[in-house]
PDB file of N, CA and C in Angstrom:
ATOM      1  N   UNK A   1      16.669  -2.942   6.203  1.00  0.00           N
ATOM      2  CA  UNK A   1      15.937  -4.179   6.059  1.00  0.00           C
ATOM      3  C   UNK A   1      15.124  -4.126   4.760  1.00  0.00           C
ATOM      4  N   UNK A   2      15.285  -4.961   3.935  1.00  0.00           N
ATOM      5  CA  UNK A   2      14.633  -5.154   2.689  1.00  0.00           C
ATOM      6  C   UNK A   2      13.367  -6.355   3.220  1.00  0.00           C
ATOM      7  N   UNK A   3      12.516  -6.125   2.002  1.00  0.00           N
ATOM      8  CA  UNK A   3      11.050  -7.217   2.069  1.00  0.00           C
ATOM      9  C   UNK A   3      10.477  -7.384   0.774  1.00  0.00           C
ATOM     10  N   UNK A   4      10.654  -9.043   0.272  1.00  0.00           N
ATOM     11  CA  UNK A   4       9.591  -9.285  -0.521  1.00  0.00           C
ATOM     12  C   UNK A   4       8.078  -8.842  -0.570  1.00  0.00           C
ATOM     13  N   UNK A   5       7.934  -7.909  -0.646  1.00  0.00           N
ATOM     14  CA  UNK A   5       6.127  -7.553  -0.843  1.00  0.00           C
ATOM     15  C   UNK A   5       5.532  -7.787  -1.997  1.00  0.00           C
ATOM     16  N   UNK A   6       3.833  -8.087  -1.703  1.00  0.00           N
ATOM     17  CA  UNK A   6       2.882  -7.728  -2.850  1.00  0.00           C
ATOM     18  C   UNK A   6       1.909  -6.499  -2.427  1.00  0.00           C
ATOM     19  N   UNK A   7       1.939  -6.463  -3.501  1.00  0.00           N
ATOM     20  CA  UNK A   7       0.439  -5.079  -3.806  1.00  0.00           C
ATOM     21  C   UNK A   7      -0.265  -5.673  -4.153  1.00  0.00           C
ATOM     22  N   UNK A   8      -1.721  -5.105  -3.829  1.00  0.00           N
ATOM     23  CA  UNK A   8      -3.173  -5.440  -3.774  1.00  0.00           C
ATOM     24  C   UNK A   8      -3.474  -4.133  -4.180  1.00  0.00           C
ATOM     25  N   UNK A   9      -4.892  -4.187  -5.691  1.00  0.00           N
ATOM     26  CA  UNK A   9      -5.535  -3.028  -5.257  1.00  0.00           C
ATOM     27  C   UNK A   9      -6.887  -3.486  -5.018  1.00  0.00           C
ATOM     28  N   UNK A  10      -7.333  -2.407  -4.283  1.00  0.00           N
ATOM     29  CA  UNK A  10      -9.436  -2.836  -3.525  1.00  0.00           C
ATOM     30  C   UNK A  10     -10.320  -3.098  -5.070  1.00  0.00           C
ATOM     31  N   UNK A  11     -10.668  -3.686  -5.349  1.00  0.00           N
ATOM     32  CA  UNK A  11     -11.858  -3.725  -6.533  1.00  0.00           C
ATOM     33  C   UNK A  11     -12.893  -3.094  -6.273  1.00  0.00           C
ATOM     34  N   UNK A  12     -12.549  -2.313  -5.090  1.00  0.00           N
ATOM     35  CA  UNK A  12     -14.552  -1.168  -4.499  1.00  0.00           C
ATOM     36  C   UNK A  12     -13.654   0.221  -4.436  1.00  0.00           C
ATOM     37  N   UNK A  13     -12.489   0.452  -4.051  1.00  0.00           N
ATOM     38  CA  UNK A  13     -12.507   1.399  -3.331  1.00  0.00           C
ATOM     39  C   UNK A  13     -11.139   2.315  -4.297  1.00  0.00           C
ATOM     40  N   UNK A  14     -11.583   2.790  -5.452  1.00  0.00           N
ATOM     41  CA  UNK A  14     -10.651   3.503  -6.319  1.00  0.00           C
ATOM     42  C   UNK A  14      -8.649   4.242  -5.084  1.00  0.00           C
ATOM     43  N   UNK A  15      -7.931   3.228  -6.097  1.00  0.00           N
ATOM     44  CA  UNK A  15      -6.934   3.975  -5.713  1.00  0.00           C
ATOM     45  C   UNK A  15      -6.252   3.691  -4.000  1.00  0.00           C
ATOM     46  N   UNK A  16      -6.943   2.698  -4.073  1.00  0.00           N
ATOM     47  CA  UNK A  16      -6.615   1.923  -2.335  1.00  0.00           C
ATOM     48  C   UNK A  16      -6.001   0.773  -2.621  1.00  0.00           C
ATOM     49  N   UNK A  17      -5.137   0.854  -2.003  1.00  0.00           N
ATOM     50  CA  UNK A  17      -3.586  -0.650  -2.356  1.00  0.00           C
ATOM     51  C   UNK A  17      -3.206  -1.016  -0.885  1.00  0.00           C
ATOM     52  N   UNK A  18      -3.353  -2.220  -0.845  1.00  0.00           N
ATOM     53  CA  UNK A  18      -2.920  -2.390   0.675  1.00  0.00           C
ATOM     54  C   UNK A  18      -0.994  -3.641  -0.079  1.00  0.00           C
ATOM     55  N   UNK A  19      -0.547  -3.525   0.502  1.00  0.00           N
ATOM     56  CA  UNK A  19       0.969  -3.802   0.831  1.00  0.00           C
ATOM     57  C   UNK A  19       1.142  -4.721   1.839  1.00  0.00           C
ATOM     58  N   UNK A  20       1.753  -6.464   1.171  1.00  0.00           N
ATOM     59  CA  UNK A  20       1.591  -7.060   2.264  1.00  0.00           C
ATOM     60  C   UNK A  20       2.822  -7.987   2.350  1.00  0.00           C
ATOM     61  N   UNK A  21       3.908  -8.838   2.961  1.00  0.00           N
ATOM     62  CA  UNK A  21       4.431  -9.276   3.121  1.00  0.00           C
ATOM     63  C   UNK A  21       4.662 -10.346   2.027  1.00  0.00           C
ATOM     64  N   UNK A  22       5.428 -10.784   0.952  1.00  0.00           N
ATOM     65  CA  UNK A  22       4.575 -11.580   0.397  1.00  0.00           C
ATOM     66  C   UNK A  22       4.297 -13.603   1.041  1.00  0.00           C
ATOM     67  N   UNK A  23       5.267 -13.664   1.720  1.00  0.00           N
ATOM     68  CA  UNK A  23       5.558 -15.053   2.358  1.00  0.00           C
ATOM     69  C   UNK A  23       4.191 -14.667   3.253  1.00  0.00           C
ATOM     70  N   UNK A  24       3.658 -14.225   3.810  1.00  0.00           N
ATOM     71  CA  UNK A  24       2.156 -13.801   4.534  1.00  0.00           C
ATOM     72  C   UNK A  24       1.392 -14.024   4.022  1.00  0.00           C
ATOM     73  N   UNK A  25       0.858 -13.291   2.725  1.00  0.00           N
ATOM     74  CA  UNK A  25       0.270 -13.353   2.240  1.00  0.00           C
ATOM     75  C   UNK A  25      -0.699 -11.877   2.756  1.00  0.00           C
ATOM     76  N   UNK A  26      -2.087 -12.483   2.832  1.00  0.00           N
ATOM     77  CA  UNK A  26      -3.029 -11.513   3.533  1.00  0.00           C
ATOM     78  C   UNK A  26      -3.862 -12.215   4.452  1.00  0.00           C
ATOM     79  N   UNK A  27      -2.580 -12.916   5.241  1.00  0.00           N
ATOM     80  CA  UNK A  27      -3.270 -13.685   6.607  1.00  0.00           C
ATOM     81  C   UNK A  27      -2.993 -12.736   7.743  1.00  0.00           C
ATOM     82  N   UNK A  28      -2.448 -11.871   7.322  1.00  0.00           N
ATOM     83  CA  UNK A  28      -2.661 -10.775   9.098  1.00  0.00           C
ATOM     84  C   UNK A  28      -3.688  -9.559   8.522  1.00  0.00           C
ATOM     85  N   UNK A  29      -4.413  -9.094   7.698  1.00  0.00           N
ATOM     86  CA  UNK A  29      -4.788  -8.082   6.739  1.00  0.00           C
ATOM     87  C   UNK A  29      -6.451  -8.541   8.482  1.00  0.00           C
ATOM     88  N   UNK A  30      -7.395  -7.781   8.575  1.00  0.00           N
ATOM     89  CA  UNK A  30      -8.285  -8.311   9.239  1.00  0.00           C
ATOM     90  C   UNK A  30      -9.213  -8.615   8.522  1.00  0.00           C
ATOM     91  N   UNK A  31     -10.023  -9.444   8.555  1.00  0.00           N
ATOM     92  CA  UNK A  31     -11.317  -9.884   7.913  1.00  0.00           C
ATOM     93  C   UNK A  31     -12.187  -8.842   7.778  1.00  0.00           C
ATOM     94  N   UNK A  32     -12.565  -7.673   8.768  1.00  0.00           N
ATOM     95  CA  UNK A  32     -13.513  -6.129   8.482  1.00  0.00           C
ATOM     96  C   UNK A  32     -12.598  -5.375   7.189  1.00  0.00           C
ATOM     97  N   UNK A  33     -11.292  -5.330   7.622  1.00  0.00           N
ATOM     98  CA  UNK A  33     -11.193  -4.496   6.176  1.00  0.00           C
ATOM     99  C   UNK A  33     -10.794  -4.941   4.964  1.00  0.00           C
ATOM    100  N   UNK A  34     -11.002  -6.350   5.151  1.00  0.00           N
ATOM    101  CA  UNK A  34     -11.013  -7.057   3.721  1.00  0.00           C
ATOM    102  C   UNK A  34     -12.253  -7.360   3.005  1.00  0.00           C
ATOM    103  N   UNK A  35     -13.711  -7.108   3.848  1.00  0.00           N
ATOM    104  CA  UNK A  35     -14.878  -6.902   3.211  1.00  0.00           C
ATOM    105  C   UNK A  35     -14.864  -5.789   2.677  1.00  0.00           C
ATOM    106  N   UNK A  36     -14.144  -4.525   3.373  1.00  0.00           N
ATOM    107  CA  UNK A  36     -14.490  -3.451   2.948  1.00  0.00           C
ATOM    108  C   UNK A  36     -13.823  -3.121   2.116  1.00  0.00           C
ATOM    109  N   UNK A  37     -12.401  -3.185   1.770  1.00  0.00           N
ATOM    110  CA  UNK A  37     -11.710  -3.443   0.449  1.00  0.00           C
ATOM    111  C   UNK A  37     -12.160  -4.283  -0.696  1.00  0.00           C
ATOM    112  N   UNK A  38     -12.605  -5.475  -0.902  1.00  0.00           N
ATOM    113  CA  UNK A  38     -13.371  -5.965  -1.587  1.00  0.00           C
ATOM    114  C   UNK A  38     -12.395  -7.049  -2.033  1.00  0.00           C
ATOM    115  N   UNK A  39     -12.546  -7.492  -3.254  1.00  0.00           N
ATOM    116  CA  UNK A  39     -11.670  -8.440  -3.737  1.00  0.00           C
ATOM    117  C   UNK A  39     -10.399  -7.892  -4.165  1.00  0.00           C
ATOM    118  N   UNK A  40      -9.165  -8.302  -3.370  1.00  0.00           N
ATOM    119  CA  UNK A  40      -7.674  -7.942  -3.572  1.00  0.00           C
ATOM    120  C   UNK A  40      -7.285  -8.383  -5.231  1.00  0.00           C
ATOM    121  N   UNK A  41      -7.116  -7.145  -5.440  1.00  0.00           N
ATOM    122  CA  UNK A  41      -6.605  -7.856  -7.154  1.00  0.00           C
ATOM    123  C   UNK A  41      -4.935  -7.250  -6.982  1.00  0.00           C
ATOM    124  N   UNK A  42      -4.035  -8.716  -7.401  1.00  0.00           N
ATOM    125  CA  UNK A  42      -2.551  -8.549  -7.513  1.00  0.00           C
ATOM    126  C   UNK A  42      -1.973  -7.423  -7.991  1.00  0.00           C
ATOM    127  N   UNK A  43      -1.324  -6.448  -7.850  1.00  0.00           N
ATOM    128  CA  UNK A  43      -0.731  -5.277  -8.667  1.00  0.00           C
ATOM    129  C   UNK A  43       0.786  -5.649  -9.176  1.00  0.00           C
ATOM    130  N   UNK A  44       1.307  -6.425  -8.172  1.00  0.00           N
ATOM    131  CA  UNK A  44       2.955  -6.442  -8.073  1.00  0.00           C
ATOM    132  C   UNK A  44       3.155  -7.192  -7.168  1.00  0.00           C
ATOM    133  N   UNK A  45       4.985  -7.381  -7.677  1.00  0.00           N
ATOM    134  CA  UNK A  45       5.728  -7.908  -6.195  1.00  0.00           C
ATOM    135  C   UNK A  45       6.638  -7.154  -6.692  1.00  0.00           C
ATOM    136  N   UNK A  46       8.050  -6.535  -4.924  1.00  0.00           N
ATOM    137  CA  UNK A  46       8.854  -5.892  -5.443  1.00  0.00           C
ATOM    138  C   UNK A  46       9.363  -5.853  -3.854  1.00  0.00           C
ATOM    139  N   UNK A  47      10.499  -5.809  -4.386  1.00  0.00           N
ATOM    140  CA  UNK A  47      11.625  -5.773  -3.221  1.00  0.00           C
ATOM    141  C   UNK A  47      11.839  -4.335  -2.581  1.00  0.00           C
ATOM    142  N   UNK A  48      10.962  -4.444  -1.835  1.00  0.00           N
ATOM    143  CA  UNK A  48      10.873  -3.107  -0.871  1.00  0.00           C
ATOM    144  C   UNK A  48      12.134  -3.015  -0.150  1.00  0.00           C
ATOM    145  N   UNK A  49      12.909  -1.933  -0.092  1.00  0.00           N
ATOM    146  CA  UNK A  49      13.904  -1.653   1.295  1.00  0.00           C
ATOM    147  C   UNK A  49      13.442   0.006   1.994  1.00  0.00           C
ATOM    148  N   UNK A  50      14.050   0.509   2.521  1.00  0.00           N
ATOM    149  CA  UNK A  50      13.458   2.171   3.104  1.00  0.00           C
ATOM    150  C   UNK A  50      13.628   3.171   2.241  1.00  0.00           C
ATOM    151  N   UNK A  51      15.156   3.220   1.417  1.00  0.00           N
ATOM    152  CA  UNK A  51      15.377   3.626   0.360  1.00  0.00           C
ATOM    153  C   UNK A  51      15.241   4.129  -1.062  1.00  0.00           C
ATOM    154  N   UNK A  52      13.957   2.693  -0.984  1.00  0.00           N
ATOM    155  CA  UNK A  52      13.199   2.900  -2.274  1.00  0.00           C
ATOM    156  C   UNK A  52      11.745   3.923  -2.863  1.00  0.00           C
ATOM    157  N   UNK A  53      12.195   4.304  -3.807  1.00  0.00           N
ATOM    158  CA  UNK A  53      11.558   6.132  -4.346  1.00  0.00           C
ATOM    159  C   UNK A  53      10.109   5.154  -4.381  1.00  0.00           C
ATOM    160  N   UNK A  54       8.598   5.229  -3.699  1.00  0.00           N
ATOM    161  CA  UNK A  54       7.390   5.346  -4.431  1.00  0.00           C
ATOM    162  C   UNK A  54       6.566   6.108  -4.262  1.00  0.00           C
ATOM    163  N   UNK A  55       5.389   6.304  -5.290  1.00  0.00           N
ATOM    164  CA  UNK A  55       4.660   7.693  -6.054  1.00  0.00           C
ATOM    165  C   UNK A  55       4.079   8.086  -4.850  1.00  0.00           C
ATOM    166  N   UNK A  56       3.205   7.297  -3.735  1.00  0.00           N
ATOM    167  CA  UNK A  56       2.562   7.730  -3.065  1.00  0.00           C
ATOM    168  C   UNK A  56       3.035   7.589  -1.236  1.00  0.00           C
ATOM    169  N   UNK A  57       3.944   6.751  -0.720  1.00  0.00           N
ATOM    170  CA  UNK A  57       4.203   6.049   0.086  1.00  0.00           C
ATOM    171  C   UNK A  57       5.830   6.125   0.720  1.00  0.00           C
ATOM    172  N   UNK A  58       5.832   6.405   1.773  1.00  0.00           N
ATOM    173  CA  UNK A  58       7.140   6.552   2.271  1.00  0.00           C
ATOM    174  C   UNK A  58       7.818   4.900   2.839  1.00  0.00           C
ATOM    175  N   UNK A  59       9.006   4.738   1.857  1.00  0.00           N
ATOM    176  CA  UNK A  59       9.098   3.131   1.970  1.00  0.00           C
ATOM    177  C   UNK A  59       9.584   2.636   3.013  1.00  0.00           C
ATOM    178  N   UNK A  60       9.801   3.446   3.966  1.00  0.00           N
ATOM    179  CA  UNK A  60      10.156   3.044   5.239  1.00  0.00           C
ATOM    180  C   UNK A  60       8.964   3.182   6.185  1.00  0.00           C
ATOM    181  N   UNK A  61       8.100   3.550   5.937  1.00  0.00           N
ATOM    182  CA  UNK A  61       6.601   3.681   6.781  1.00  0.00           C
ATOM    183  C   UNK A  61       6.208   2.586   5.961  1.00  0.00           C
ATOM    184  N   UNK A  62       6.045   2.139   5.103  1.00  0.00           N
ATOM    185  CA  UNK A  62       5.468   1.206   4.525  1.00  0.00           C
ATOM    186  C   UNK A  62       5.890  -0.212   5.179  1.00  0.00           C
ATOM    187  N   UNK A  63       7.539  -0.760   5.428  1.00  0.00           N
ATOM    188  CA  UNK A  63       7.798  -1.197   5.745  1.00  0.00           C
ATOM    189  C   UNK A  63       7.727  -1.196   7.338  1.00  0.00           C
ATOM    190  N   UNK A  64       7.661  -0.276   7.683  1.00  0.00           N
ATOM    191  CA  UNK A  64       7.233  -0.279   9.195  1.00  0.00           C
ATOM    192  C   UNK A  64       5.845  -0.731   9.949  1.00  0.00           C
ATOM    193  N   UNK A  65       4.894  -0.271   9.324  1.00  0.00           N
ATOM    194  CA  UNK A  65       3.787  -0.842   8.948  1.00  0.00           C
ATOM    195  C   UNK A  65       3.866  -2.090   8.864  1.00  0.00           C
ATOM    196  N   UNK A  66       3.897  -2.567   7.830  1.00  0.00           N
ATOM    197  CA  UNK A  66       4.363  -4.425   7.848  1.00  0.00           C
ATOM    198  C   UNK A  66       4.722  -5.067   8.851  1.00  0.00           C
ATOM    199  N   UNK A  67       5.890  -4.352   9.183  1.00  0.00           N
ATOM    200  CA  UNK A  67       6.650  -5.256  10.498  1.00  0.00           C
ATOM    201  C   UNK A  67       5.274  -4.966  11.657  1.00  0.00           C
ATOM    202  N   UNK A  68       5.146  -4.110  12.157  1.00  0.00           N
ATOM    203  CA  UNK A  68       3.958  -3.850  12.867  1.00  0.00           C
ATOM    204  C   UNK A  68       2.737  -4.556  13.013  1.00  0.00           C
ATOM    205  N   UNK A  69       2.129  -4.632  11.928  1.00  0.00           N
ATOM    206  CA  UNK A  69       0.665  -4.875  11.897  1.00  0.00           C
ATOM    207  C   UNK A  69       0.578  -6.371  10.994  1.00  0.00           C
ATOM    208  N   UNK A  70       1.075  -6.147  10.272  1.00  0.00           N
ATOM    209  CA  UNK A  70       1.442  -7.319   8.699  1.00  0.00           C
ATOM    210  C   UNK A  70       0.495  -6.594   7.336  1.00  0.00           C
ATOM    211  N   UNK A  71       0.603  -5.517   7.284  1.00  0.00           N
ATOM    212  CA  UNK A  71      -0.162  -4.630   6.090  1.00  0.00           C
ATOM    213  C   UNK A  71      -0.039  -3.695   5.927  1.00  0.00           C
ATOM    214  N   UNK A  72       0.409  -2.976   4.854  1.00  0.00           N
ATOM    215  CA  UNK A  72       0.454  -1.100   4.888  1.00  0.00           C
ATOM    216  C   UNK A  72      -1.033  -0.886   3.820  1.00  0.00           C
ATOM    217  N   UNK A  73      -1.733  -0.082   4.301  1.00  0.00           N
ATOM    218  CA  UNK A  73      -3.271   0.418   3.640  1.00  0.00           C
ATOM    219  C   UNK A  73      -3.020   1.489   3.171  1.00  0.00           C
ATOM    220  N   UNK A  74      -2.694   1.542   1.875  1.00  0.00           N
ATOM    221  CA  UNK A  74      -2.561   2.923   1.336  1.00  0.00           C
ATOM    222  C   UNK A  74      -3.799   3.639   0.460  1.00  0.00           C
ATOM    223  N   UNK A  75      -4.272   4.950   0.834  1.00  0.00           N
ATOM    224  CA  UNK A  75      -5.499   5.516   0.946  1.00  0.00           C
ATOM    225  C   UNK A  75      -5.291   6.156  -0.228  1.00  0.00           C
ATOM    226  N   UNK A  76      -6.941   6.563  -0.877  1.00  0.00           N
ATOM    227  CA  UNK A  76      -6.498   7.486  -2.209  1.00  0.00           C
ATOM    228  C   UNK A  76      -5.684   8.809  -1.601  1.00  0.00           C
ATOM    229  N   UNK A  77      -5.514   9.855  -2.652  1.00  0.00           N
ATOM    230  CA  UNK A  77      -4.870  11.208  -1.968  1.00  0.00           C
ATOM    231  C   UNK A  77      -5.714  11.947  -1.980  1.00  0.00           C
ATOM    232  N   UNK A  78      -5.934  13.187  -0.899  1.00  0.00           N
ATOM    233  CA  UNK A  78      -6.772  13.924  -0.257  1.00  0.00           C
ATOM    234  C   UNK A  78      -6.805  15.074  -1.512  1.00  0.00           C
ATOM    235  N   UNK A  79      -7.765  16.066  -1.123  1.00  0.00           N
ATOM    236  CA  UNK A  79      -7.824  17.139  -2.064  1.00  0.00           C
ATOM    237  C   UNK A  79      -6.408  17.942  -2.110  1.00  0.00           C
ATOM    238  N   UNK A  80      -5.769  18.097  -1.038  1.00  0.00           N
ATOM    239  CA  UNK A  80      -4.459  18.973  -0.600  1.00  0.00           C
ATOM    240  C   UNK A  80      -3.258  17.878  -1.299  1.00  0.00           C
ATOM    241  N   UNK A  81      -3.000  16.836  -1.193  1.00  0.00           N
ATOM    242  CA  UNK A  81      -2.309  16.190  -2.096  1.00  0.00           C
ATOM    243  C   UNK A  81      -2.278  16.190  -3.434  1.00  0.00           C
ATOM    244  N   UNK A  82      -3.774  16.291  -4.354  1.00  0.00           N
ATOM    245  CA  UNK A  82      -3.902  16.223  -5.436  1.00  0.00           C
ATOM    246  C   UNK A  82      -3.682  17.445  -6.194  1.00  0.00           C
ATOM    247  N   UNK A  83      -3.741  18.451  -5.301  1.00  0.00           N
ATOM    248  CA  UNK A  83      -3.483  19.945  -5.486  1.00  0.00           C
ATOM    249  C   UNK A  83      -2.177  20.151  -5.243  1.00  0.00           C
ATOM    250  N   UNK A  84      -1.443  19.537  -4.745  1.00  0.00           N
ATOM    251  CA  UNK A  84       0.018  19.718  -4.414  1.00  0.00           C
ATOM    252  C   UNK A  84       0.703  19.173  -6.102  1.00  0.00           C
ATOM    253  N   UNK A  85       0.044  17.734  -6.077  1.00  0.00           N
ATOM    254  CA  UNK A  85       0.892  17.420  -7.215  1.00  0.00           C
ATOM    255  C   UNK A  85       0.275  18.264  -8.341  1.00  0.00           C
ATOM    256  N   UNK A  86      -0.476  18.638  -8.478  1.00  0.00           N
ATOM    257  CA  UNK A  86      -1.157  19.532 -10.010  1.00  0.00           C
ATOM    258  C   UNK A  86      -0.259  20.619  -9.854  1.00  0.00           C
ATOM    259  N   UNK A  87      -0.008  21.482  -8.407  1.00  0.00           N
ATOM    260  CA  UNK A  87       0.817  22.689  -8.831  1.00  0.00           C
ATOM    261  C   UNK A  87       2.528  22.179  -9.325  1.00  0.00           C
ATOM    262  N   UNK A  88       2.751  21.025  -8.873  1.00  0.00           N
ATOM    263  CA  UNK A  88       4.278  20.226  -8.799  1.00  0.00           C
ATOM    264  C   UNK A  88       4.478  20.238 -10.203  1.00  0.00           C
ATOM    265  N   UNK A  89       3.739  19.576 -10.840  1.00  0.00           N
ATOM    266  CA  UNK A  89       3.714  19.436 -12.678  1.00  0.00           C
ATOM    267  C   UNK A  89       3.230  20.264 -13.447  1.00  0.00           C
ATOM    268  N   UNK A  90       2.441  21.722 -13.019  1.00  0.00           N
ATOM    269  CA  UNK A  90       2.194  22.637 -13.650  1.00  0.00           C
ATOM    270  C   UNK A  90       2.969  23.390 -13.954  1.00  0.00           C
TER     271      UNK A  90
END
């Protein structure tokens, strides 16, 4: 299953992208974590399927998510992630 999506990133919260349907919009997103994200600024649109390679996000959890809830919230990366990729490219 493929999906028109957009990306959002938080204008408060470094490195936080929420992922949303784009025919939706961010009418299922909840009103608490859209204060707390702050103002959604556009990143993209892009034809998500499960298949597809991205940097931080497994595109079939992403898309699963969606179908689910109507939003994937993608979080900065933890210390053990950021240390994973530093030894990956070192």
């Amino acid at each position: 299953m493929k999906r028109l999506c957009e990306i959002f990133r938080s204008s408060r919260k470094p490195e936080t992208y929420l992922y949303v349907d784009r025919a939706r919009g961010l009418e299922d997103v909840p009103e608490e974590l859209l204060q707390q994200f702050g103002e959604p600024v556009p990143v993209m649109v892009l034809l998500l399927g499960p298949d597809r390679k991205l940097a931080r996000a497994n595109a079939a959890d992403v898309l699963a998510k969606i179908e689910q809830q109507g939003f994937y919230l993608q979080m900065p990366p933890t210390e053990a992630e950021l240390l994973r990729r530093e030894r990956a490219d070192g």
